[in-house]
PDB file of N, CA and C in Angstrom:
ATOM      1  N   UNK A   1      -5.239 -10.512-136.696  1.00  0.00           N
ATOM      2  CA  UNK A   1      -6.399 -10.674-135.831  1.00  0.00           C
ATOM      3  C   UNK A   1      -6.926 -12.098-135.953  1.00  0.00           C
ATOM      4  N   UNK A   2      -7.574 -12.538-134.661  1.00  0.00           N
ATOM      5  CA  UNK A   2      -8.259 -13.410-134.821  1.00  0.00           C
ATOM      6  C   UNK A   2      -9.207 -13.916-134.416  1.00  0.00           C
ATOM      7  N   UNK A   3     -10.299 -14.949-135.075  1.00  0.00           N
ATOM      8  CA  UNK A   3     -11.743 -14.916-134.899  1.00  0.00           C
ATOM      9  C   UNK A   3     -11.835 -16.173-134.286  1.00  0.00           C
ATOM     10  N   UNK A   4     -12.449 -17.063-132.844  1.00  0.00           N
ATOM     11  CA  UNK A   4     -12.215 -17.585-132.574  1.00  0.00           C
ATOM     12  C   UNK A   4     -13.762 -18.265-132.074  1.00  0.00           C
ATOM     13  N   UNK A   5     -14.057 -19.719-131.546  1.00  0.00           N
ATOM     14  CA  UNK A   5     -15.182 -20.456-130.968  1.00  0.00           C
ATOM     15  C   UNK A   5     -14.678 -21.123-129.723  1.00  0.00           C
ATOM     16  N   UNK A   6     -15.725 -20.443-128.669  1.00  0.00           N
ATOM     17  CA  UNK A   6     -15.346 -21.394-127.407  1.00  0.00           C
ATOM     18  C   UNK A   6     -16.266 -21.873-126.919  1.00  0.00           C
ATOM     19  N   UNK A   7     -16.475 -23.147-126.504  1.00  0.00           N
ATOM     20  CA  UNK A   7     -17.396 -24.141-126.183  1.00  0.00           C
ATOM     21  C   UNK A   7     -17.703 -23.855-124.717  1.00  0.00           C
ATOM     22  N   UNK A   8     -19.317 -23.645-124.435  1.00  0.00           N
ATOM     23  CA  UNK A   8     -19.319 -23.289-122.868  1.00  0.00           C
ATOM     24  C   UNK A   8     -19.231 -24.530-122.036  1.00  0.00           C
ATOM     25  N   UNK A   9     -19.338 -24.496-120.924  1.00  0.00           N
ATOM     26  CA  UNK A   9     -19.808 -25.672-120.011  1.00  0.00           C
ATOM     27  C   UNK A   9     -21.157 -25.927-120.307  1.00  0.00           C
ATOM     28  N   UNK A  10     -21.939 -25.445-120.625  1.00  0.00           N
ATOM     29  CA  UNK A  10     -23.556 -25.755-121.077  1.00  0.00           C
ATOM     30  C   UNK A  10     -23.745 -26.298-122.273  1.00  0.00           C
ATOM     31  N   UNK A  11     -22.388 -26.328-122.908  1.00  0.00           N
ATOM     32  CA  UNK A  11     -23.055 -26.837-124.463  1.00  0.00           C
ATOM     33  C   UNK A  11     -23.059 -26.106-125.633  1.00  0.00           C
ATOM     34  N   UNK A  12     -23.145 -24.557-125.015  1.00  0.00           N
ATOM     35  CA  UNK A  12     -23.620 -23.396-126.290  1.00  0.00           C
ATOM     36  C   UNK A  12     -21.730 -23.080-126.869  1.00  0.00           C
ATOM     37  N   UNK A  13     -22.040 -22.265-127.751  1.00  0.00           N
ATOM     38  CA  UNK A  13     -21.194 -21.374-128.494  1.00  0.00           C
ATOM     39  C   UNK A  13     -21.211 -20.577-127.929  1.00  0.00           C
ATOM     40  N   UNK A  14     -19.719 -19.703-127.995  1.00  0.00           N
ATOM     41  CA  UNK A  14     -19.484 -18.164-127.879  1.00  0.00           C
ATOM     42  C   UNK A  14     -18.757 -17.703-128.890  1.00  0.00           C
ATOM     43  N   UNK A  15     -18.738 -16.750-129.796  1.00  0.00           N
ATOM     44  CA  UNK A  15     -17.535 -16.495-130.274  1.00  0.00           C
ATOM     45  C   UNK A  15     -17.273 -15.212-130.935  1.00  0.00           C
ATOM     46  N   UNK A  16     -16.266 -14.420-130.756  1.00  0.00           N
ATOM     47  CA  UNK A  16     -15.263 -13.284-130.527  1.00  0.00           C
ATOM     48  C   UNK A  16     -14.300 -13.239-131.149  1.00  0.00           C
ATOM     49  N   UNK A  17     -13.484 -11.861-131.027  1.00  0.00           N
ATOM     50  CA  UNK A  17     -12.423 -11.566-131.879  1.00  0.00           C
ATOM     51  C   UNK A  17     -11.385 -11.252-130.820  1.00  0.00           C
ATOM     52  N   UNK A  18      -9.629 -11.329-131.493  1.00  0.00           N
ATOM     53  CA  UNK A  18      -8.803 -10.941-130.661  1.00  0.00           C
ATOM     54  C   UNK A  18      -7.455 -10.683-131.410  1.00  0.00           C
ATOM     55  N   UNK A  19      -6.721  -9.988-130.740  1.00  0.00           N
ATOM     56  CA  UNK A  19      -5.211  -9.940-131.499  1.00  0.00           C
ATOM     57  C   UNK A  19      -4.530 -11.352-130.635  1.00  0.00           C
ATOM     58  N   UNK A  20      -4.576 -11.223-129.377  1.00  0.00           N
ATOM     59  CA  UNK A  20      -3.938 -12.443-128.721  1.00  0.00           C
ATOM     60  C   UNK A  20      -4.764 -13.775-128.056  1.00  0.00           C
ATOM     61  N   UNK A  21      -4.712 -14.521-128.954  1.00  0.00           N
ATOM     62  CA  UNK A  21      -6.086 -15.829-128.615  1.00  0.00           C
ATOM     63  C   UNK A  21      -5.641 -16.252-127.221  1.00  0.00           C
ATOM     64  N   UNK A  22      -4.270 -16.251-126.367  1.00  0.00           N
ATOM     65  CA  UNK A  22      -3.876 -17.090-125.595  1.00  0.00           C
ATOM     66  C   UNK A  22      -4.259 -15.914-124.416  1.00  0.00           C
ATOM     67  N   UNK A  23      -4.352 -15.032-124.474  1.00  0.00           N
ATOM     68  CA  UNK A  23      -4.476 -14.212-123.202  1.00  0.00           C
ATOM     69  C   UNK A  23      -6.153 -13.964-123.665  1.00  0.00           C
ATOM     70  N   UNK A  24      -6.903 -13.673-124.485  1.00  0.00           N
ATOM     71  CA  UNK A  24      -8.153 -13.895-124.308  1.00  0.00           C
ATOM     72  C   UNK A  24      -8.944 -15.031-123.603  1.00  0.00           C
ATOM     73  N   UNK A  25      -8.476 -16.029-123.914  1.00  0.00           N
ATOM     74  CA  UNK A  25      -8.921 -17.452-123.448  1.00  0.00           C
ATOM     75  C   UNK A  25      -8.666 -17.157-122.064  1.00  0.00           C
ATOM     76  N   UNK A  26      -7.989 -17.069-121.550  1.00  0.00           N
ATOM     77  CA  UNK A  26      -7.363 -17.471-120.373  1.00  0.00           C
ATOM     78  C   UNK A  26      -8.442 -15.662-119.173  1.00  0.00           C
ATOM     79  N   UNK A  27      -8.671 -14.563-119.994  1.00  0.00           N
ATOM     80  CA  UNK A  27      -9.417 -14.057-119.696  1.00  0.00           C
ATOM     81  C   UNK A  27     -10.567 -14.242-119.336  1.00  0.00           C
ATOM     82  N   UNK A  28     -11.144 -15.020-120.584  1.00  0.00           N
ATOM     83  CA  UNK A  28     -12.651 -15.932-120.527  1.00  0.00           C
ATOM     84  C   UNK A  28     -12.916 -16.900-119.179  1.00  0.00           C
ATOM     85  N   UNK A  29     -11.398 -17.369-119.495  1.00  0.00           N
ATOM     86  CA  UNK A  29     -11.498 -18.749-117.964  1.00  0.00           C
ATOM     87  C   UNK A  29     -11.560 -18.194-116.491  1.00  0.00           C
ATOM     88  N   UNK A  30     -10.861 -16.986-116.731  1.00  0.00           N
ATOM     89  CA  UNK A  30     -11.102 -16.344-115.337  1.00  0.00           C
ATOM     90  C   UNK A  30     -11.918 -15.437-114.880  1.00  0.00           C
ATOM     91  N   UNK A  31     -13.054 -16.055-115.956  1.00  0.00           N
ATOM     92  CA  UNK A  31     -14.528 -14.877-115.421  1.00  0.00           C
ATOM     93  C   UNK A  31     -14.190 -13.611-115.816  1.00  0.00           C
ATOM     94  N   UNK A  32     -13.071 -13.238-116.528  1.00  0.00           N
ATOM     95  CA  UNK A  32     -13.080 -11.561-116.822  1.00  0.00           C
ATOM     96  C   UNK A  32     -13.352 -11.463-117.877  1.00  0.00           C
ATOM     97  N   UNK A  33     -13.650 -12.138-118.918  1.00  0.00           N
ATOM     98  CA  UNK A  33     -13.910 -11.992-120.631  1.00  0.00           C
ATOM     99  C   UNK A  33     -15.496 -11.477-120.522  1.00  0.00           C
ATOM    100  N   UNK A  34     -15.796 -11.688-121.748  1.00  0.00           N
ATOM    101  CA  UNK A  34     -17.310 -11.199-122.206  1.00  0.00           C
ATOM    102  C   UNK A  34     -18.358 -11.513-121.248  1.00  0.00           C
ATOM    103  N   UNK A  35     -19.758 -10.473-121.098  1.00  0.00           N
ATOM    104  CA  UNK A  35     -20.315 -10.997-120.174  1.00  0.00           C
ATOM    105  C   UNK A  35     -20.719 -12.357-120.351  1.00  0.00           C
ATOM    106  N   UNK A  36     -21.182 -12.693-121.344  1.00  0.00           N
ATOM    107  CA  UNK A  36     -21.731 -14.270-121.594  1.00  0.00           C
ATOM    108  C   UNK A  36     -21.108 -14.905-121.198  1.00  0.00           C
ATOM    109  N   UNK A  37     -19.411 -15.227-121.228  1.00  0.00           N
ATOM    110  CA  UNK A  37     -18.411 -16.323-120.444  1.00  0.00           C
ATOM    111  C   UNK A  37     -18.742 -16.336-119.081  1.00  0.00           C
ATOM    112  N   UNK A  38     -19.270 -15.057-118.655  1.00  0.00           N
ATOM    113  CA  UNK A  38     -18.752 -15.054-117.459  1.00  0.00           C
ATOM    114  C   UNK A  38     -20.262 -16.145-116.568  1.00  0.00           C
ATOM    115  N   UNK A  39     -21.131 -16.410-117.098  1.00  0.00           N
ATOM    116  CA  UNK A  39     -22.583 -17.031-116.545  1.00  0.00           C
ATOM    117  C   UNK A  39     -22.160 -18.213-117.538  1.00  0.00           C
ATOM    118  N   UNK A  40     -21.582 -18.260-118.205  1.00  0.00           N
ATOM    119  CA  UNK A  40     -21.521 -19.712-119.072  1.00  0.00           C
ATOM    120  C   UNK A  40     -20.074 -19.807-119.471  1.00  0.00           C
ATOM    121  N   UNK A  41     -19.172 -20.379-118.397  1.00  0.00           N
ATOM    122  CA  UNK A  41     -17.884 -20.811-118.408  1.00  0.00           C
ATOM    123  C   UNK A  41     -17.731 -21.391-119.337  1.00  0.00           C
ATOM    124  N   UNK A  42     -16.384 -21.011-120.230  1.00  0.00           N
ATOM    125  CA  UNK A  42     -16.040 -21.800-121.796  1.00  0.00           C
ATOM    126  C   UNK A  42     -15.068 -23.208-120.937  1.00  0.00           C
ATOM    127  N   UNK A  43     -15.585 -24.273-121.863  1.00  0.00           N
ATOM    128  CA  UNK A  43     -14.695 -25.438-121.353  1.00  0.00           C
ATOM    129  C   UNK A  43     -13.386 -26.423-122.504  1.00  0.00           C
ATOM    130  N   UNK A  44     -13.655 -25.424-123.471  1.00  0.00           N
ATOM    131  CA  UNK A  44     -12.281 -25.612-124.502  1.00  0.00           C
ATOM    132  C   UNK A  44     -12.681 -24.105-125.446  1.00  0.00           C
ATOM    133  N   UNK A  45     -11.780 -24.402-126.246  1.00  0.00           N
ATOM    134  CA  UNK A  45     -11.429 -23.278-127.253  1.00  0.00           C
ATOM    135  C   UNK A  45     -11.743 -24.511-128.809  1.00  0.00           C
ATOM    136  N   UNK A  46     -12.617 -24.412-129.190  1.00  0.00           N
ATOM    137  CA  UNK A  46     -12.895 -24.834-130.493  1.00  0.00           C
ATOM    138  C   UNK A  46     -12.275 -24.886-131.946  1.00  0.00           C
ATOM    139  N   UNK A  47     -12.362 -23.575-132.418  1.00  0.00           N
ATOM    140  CA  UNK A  47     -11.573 -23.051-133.654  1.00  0.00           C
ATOM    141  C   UNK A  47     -10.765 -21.765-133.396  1.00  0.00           C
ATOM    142  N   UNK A  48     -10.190 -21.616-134.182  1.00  0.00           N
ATOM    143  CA  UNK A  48      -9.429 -20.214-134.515  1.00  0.00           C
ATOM    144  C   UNK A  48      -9.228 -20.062-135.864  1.00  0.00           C
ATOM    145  N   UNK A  49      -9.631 -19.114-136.525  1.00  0.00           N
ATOM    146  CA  UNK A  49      -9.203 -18.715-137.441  1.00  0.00           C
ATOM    147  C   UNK A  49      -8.405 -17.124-137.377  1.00  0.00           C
ATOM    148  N   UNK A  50      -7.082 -17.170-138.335  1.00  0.00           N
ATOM    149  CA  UNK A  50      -6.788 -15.973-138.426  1.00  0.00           C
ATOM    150  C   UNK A  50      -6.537 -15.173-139.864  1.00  0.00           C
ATOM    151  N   UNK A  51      -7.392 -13.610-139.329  1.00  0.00           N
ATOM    152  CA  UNK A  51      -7.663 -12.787-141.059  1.00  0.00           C
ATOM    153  C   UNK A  51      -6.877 -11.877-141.181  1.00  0.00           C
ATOM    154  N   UNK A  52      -7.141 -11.134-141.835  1.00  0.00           N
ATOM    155  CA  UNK A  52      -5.583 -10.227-142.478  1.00  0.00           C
ATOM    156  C   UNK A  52      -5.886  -8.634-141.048  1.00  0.00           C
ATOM    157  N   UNK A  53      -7.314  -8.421-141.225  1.00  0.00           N
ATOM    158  CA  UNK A  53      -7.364  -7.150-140.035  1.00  0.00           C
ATOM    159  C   UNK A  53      -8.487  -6.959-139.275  1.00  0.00           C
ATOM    160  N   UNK A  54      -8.571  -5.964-138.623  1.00  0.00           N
ATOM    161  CA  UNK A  54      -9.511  -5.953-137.380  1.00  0.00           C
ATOM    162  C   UNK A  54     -11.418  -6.087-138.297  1.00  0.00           C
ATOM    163  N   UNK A  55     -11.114  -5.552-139.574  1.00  0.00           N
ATOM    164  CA  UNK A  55     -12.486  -5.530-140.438  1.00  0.00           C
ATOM    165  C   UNK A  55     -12.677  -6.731-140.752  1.00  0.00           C
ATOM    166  N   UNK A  56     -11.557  -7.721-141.038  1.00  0.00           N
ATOM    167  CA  UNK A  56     -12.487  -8.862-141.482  1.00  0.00           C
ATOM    168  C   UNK A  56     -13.005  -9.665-140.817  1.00  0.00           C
ATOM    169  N   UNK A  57     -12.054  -9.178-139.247  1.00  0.00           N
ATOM    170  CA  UNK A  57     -12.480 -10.016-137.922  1.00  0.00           C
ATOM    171  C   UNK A  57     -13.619  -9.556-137.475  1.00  0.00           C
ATOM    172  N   UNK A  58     -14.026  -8.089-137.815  1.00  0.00           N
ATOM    173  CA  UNK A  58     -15.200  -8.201-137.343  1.00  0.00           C
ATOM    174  C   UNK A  58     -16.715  -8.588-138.342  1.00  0.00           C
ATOM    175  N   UNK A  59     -16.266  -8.702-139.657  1.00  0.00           N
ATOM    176  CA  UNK A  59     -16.792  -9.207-140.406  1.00  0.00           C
ATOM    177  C   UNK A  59     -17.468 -10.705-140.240  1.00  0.00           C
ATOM    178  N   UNK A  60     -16.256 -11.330-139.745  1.00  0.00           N
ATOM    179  CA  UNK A  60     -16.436 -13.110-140.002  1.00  0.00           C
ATOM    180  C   UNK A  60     -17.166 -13.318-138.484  1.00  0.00           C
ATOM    181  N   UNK A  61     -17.113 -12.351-137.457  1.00  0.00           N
ATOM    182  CA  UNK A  61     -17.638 -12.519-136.084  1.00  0.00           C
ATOM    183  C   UNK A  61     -18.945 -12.455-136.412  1.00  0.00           C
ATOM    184  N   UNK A  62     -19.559 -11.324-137.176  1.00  0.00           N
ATOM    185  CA  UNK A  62     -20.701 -11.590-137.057  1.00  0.00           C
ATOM    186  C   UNK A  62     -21.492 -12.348-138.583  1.00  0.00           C
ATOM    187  N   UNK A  63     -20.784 -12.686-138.817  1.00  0.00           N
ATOM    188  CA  UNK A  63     -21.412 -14.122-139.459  1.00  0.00           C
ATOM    189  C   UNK A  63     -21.451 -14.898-139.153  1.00  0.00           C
ATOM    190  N   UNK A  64     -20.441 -15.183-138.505  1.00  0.00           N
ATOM    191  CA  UNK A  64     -20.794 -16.868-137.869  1.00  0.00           C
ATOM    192  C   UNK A  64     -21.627 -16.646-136.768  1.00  0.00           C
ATOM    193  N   UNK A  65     -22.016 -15.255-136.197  1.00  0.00           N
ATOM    194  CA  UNK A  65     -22.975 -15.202-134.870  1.00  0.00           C
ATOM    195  C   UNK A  65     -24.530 -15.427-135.151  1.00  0.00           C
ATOM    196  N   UNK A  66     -24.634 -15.289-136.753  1.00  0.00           N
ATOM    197  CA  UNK A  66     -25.776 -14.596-137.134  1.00  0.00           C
ATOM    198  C   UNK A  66     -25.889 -16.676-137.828  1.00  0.00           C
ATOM    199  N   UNK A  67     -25.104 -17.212-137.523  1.00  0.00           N
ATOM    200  CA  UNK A  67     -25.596 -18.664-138.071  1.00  0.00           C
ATOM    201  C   UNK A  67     -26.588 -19.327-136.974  1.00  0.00           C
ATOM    202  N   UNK A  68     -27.330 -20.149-137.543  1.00  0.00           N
ATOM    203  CA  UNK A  68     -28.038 -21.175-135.787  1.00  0.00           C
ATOM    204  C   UNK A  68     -26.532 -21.757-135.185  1.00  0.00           C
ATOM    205  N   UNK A  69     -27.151 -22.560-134.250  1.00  0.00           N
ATOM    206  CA  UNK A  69     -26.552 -23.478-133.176  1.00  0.00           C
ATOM    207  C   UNK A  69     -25.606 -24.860-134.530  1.00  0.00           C
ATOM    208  N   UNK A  70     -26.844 -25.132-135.310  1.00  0.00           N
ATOM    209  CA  UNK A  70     -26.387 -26.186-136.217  1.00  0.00           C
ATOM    210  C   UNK A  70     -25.493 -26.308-137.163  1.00  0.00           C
ATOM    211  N   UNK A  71     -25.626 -24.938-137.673  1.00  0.00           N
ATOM    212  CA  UNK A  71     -24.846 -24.369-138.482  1.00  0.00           C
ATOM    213  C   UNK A  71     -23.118 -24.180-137.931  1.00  0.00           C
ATOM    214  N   UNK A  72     -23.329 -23.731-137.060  1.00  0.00           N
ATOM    215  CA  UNK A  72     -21.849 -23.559-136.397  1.00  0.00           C
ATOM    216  C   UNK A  72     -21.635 -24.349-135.974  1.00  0.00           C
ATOM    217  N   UNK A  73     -22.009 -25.578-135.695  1.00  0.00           N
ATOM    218  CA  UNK A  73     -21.433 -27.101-135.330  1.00  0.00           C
ATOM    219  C   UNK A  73     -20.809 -27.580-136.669  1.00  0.00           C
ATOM    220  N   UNK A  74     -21.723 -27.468-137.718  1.00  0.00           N
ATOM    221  CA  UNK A  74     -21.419 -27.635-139.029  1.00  0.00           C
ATOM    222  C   UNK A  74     -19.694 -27.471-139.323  1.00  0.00           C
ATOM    223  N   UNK A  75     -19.748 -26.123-139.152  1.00  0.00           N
ATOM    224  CA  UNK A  75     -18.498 -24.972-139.235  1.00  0.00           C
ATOM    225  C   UNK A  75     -17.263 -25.524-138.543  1.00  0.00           C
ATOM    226  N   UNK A  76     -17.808 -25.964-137.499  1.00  0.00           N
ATOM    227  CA  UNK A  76     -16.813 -26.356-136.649  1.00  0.00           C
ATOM    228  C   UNK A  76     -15.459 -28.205-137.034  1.00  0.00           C
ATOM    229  N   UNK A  77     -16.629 -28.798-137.816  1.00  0.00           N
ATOM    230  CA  UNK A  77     -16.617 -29.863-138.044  1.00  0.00           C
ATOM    231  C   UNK A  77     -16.292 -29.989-139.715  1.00  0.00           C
ATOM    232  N   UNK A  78     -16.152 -28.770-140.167  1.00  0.00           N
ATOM    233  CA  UNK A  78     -15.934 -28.161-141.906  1.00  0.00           C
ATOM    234  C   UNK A  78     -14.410 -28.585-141.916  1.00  0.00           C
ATOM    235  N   UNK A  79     -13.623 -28.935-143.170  1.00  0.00           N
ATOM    236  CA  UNK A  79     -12.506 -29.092-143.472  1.00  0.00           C
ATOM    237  C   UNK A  79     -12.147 -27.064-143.810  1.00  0.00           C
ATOM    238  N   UNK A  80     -10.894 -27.209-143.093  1.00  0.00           N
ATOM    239  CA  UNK A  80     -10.255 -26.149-143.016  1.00  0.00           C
ATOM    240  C   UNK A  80     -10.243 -25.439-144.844  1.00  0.00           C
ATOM    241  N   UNK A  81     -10.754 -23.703-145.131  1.00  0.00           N
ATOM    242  CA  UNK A  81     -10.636 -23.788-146.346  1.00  0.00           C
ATOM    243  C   UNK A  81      -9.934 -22.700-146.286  1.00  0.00           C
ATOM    244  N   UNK A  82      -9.622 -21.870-147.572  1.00  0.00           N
ATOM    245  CA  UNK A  82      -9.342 -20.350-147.490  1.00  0.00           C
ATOM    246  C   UNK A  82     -10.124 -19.185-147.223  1.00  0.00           C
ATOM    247  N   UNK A  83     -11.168 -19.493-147.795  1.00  0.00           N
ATOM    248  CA  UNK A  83     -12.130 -18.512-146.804  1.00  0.00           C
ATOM    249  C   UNK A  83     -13.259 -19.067-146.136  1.00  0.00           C
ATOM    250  N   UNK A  84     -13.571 -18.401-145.055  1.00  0.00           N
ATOM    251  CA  UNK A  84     -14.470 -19.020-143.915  1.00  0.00           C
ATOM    252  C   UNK A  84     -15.855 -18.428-144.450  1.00  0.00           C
ATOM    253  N   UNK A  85     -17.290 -18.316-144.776  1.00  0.00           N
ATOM    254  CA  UNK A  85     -18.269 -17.542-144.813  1.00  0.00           C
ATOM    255  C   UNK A  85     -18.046 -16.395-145.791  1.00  0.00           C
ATOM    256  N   UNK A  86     -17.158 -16.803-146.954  1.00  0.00           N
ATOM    257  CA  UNK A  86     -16.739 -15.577-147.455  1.00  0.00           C
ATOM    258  C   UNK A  86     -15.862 -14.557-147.225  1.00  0.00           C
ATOM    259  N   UNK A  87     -14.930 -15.320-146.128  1.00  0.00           N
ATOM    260  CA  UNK A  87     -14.101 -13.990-145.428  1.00  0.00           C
ATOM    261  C   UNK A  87     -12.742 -14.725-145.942  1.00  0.00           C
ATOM    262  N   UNK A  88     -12.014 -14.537-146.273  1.00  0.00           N
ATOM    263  CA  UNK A  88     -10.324 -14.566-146.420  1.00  0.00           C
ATOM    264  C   UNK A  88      -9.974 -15.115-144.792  1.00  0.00           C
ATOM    265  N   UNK A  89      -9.907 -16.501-144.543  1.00  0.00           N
ATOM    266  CA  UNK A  89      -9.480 -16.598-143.564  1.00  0.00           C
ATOM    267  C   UNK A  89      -8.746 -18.303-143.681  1.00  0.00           C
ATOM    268  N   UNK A  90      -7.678 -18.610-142.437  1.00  0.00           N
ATOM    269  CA  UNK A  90      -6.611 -19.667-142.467  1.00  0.00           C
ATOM    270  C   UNK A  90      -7.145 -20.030-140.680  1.00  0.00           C
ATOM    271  N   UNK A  91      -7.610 -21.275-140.973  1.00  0.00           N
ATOM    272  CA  UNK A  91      -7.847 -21.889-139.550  1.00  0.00           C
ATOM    273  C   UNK A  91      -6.619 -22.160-138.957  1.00  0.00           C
ATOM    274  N   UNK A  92      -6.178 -22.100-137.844  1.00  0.00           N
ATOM    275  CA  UNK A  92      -4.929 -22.062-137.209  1.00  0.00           C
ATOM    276  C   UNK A  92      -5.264 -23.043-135.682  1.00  0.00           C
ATOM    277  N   UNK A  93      -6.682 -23.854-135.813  1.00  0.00           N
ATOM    278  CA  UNK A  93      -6.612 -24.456-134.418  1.00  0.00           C
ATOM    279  C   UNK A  93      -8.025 -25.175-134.530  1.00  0.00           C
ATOM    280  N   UNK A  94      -8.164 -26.224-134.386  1.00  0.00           N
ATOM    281  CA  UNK A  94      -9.255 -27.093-133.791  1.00  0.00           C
ATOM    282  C   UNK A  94      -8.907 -27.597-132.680  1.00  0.00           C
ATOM    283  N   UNK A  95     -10.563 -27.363-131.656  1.00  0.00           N
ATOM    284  CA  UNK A  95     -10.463 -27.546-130.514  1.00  0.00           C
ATOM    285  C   UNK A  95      -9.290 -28.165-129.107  1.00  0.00           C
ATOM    286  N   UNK A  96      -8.974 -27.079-128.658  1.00  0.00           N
ATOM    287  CA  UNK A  96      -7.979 -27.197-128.373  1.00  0.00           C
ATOM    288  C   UNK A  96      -8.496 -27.493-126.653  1.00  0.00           C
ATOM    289  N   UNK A  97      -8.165 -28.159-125.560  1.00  0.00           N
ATOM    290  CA  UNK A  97      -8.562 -28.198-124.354  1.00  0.00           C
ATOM    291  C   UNK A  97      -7.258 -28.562-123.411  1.00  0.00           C
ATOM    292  N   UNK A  98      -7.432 -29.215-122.349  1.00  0.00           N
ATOM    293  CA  UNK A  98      -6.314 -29.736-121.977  1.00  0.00           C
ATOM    294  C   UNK A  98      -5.801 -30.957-122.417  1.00  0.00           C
ATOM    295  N   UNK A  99      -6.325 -31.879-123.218  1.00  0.00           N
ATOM    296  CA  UNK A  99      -5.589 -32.830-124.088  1.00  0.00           C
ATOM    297  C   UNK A  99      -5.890 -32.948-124.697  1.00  0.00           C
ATOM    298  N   UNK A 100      -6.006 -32.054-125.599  1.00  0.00           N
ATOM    299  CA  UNK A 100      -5.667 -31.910-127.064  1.00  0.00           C
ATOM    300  C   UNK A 100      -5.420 -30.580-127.748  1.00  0.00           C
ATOM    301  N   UNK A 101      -3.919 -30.912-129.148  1.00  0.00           N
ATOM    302  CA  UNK A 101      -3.081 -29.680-129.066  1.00  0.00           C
ATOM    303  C   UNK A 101      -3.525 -29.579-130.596  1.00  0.00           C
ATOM    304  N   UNK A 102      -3.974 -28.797-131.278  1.00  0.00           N
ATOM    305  CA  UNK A 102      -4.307 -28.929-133.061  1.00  0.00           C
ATOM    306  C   UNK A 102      -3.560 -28.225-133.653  1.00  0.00           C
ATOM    307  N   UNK A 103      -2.033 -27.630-133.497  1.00  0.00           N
ATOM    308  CA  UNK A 103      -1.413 -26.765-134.255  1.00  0.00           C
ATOM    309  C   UNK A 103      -1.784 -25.485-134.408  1.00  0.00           C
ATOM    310  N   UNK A 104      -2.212 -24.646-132.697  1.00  0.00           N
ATOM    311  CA  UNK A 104      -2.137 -23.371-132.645  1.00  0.00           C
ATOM    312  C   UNK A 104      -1.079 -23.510-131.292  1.00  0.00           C
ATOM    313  N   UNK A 105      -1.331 -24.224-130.323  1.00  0.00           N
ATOM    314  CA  UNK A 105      -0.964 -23.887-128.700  1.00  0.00           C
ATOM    315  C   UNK A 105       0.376 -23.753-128.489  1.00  0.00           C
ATOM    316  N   UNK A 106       1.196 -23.035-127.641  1.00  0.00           N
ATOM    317  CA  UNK A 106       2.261 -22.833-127.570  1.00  0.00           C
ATOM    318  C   UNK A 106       2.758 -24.384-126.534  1.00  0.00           C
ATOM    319  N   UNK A 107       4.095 -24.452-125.861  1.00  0.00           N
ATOM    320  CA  UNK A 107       4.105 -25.483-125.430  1.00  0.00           C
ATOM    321  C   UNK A 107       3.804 -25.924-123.992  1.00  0.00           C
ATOM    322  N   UNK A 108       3.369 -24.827-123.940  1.00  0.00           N
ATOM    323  CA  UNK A 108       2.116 -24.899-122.558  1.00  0.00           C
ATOM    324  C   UNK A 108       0.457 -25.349-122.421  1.00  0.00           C
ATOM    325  N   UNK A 109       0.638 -26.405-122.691  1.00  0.00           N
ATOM    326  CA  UNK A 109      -0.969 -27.164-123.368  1.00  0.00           C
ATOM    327  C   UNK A 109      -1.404 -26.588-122.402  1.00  0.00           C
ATOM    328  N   UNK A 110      -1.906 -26.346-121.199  1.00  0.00           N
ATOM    329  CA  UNK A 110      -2.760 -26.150-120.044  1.00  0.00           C
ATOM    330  C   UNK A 110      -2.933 -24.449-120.078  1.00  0.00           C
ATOM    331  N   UNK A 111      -2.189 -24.320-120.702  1.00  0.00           N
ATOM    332  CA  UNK A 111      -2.888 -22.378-121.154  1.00  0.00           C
ATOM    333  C   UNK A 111      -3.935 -22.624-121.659  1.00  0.00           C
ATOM    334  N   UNK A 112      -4.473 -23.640-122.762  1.00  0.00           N
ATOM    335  CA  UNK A 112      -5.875 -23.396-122.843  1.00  0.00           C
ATOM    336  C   UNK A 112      -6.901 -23.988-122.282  1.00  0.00           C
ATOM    337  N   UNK A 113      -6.930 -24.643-120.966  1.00  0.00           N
ATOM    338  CA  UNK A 113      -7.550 -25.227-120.103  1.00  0.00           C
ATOM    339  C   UNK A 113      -8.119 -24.704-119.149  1.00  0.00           C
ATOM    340  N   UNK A 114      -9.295 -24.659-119.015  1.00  0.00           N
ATOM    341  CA  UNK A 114     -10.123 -24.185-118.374  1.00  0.00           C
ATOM    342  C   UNK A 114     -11.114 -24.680-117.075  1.00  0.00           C
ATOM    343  N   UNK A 115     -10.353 -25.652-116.997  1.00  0.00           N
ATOM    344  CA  UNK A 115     -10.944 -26.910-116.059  1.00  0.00           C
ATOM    345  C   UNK A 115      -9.965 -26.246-114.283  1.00  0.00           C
TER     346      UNK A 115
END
């Protein structure tokens, strides 16, 4: 599973859990993801982290939800560790958009583009 941050067009945070980050995203972009994406279009994919199961994903979701705005900028901008907030977790992606690839994206950079 994995726990992921997507940057809206407004500026704010969103962030959610998934088994498949590349078909979630691409959900989000097409207005069918969470209601919040859908009034505040994500304009990259931020982080990813991935945890061992659906509990820790939903664990680490709502910790990092339950942080401020500052805090999760913080997070975002944190050197990759082994656990995220206390959770057993392996970052697998900084912000990823249409140009730029951080060692999650397959070799279709524009899957995570939202533009």
């Amino acid at each position: 599973m994995y726990v992921y941050i997507l940057r809206c067009k407004d500026g704010s945070l969103y962030t959610g859990i998934t088994p498949d980050v590349q078909r979630r995203y691409a959900e989000h972009c097409a207005g069918k993801g969470a209601k919040y994406t859908k009034s505040h279009p994500p304009v990259s994919l931020e982080a990813v982290w991935q945890v061992a199961d659906k509990s820790d994903a939903l664990r680490l979701e709502y910790r990092i939800k339950s942080l401020s705005k500052e805090q999760k900028e913080r997070l975002l901008t944190d050197e990759p560790d082994e656990t995220v907030l206390g959770i057993p977790a392996e970052r697998t992606a900084r912000t990823l958009n249409k140009d730029e690839t951080r060692g999650f994206l397959p070799d279709d950079r524009d899957s995570f583009a939202c533009f």
